[in-house]
C-alpha atoms as a PDB file:
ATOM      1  CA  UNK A   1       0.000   0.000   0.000  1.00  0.00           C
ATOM      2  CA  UNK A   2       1.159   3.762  -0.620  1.00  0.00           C
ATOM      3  CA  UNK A   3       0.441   6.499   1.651  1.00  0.00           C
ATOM      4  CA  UNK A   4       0.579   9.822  -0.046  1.00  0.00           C
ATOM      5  CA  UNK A   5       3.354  11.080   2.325  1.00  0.00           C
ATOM      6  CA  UNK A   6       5.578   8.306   0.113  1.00  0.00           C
ATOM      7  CA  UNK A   7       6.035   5.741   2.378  1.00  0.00           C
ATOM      8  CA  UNK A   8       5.007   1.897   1.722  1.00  0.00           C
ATOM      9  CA  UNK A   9       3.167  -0.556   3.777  1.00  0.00           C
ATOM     10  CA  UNK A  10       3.286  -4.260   3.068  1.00  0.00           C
ATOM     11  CA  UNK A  11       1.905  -6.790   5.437  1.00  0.00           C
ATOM     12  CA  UNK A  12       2.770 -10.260   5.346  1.00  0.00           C
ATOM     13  CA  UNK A  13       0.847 -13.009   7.632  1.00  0.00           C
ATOM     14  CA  UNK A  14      -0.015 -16.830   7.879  1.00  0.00           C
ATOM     15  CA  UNK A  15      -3.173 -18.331   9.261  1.00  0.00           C
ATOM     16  CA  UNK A  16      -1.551 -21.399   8.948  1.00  0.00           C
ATOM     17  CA  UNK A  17       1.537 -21.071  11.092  1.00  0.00           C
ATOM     18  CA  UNK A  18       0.994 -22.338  14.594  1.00  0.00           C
ATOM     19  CA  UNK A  19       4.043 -22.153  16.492  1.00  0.00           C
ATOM     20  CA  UNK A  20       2.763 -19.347  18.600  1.00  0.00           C
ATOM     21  CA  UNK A  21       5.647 -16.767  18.211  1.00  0.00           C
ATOM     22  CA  UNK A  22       5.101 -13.413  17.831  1.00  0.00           C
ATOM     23  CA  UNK A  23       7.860 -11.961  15.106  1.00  0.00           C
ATOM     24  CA  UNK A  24       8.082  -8.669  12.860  1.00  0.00           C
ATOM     25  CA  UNK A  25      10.212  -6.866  10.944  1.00  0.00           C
ATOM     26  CA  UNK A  26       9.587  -3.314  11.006  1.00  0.00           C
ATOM     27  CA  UNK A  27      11.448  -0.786   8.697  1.00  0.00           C
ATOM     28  CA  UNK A  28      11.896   2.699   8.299  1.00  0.00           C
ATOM     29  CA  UNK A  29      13.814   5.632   6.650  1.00  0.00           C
ATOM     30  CA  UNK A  30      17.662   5.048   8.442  1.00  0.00           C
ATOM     31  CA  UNK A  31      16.947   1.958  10.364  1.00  0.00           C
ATOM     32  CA  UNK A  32      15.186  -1.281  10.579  1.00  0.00           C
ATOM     33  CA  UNK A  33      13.888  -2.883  13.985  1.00  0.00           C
ATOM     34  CA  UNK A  34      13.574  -6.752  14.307  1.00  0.00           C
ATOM     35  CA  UNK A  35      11.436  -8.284  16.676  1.00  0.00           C
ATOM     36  CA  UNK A  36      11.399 -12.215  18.130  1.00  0.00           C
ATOM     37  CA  UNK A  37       9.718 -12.162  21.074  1.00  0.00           C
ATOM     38  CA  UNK A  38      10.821 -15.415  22.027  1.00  0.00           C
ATOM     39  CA  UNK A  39      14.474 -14.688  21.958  1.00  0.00           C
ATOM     40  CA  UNK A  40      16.331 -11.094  20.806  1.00  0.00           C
ATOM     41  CA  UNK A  41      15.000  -7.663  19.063  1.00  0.00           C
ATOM     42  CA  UNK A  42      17.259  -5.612  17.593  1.00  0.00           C
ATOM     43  CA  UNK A  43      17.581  -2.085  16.094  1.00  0.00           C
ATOM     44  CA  UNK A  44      19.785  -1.281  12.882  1.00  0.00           C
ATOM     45  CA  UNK A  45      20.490   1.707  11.541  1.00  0.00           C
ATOM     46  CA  UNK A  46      21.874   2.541   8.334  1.00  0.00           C
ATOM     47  CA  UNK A  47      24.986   4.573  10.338  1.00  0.00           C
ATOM     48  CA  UNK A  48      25.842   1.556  11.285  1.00  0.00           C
ATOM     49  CA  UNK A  49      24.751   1.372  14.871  1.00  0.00           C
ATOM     50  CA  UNK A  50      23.214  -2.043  16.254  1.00  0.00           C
ATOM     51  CA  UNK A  51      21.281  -2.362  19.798  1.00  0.00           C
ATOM     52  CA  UNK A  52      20.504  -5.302  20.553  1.00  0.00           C
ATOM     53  CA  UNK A  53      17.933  -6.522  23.431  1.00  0.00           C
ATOM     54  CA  UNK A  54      16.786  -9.456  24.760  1.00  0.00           C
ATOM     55  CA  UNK A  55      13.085  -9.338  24.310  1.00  0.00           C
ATOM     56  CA  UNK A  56      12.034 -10.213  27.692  1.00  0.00           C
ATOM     57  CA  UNK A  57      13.950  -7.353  28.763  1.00  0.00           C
ATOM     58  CA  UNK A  58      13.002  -5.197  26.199  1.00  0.00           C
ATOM     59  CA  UNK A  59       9.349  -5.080  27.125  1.00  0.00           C
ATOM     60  CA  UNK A  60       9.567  -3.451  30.420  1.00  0.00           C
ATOM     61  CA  UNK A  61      12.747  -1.215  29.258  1.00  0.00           C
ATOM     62  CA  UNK A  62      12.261   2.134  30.753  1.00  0.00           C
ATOM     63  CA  UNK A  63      10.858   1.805  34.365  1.00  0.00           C
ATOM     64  CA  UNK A  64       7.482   0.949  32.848  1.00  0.00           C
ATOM     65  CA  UNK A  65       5.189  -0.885  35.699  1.00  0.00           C
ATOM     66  CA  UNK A  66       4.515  -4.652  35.275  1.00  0.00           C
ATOM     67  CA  UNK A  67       8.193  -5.348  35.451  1.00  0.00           C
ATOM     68  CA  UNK A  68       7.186  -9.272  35.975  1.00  0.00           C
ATOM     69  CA  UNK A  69       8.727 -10.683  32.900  1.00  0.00           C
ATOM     70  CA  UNK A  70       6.599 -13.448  33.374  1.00  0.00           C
ATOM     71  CA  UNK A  71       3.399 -11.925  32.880  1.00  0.00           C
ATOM     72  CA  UNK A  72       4.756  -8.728  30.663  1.00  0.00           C
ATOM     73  CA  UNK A  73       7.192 -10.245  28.367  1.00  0.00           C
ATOM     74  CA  UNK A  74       5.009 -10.409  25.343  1.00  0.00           C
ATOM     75  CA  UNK A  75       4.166  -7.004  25.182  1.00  0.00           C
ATOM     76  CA  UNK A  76       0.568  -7.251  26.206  1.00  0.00           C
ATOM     77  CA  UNK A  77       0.603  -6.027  30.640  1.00  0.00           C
ATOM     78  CA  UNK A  78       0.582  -2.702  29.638  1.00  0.00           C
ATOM     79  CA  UNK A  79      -2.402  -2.547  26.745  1.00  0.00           C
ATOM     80  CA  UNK A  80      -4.721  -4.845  29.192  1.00  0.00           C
ATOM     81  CA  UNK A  81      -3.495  -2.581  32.330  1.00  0.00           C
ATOM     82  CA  UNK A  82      -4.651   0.466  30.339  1.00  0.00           C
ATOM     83  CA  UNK A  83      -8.032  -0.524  29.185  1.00  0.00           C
ATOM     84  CA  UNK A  84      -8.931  -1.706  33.310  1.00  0.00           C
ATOM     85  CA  UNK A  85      -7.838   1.687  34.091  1.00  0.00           C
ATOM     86  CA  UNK A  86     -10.005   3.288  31.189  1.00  0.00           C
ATOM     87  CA  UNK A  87     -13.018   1.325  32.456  1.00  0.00           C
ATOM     88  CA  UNK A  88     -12.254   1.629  36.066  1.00  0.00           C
ATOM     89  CA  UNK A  89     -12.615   5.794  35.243  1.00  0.00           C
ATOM     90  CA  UNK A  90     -15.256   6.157  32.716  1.00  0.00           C
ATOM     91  CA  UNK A  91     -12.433   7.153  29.874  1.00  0.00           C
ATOM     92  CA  UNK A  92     -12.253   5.519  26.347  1.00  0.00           C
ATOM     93  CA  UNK A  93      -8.920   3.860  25.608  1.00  0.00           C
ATOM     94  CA  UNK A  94      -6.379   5.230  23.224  1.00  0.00           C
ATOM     95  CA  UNK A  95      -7.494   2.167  20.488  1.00  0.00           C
ATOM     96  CA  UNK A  96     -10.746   1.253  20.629  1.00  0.00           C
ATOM     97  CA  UNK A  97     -13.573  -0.559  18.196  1.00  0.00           C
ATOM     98  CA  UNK A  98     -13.776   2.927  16.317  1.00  0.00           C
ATOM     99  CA  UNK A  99      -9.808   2.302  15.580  1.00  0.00           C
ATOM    100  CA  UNK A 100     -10.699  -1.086  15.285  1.00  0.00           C
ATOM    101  CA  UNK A 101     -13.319  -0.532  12.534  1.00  0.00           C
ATOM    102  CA  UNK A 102     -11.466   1.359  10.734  1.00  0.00           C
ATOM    103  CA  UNK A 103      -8.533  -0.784  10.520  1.00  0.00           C
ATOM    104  CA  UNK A 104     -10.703  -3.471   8.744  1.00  0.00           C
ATOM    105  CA  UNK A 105     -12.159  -1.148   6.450  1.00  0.00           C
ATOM    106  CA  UNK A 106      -8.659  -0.587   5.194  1.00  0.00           C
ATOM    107  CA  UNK A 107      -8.238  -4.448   5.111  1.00  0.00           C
ATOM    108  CA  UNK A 108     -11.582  -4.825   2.956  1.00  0.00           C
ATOM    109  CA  UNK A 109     -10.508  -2.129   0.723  1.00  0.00           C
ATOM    110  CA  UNK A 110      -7.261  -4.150   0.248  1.00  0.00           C
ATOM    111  CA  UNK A 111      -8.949  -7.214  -0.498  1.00  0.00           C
ATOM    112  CA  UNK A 112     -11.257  -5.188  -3.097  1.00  0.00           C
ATOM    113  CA  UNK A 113      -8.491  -4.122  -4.805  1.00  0.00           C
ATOM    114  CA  UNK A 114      -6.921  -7.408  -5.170  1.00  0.00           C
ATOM    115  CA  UNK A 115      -9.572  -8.902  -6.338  1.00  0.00           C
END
């Protein structure tokens, strides 16, 4: 897909895969990221530098609460902490079915076009 600010989206998936591990690839103008959640992520840039995290580390980098790898290492403490809290207070969650809706509008679209 092209967004008219120039950049291009492609998105690759598998219903079929069932090994359960989350893993993207994520790049960008100057650097590329590289997720495994099961074992390392990684940053590249095109300068040349190269961080390197384990991924159960990675996901509570920066103080963030739910520091229990065991529960947080996956990515998903913080997004299920949020929406309690949103509920909990009356306040609607940064993504919610509106974002949701309109993400599979974009997907039908796709389809359509491919078609």
């Amino acid at each position: 897909m092209s967004f008219s600010s120039g950049a291009v989206g492609i998105l690759s998936f598998s219903y079929v895969s069932c090994i359960g591990v989350f893993r993207a690839e994520i790049n960008g103008k100057g650097a590329s990221a590289y997720v495994d959640a099961a074992t390392q992520s990684y940053i590249k840039t095109f300068d040349g530098v190269h961080e390197v995290y384990e991924s159960k580390e990675f996901a509570t980098k920066e103080g963030v609460s739910g520091d229990d790898t065991s529960v947080n290492w996956m990515g998903f403490w913080h997004e299920d902490r949020h929406f309690i809290d949103c509920i909990k207070e009356g306040r609607q969650p940064l993504t919610h079915f509106a974002d949701a809706a309109k993400t599979m509008e974009l997907v039908d679209h796709i389809y359509r076009l491919g078609s």
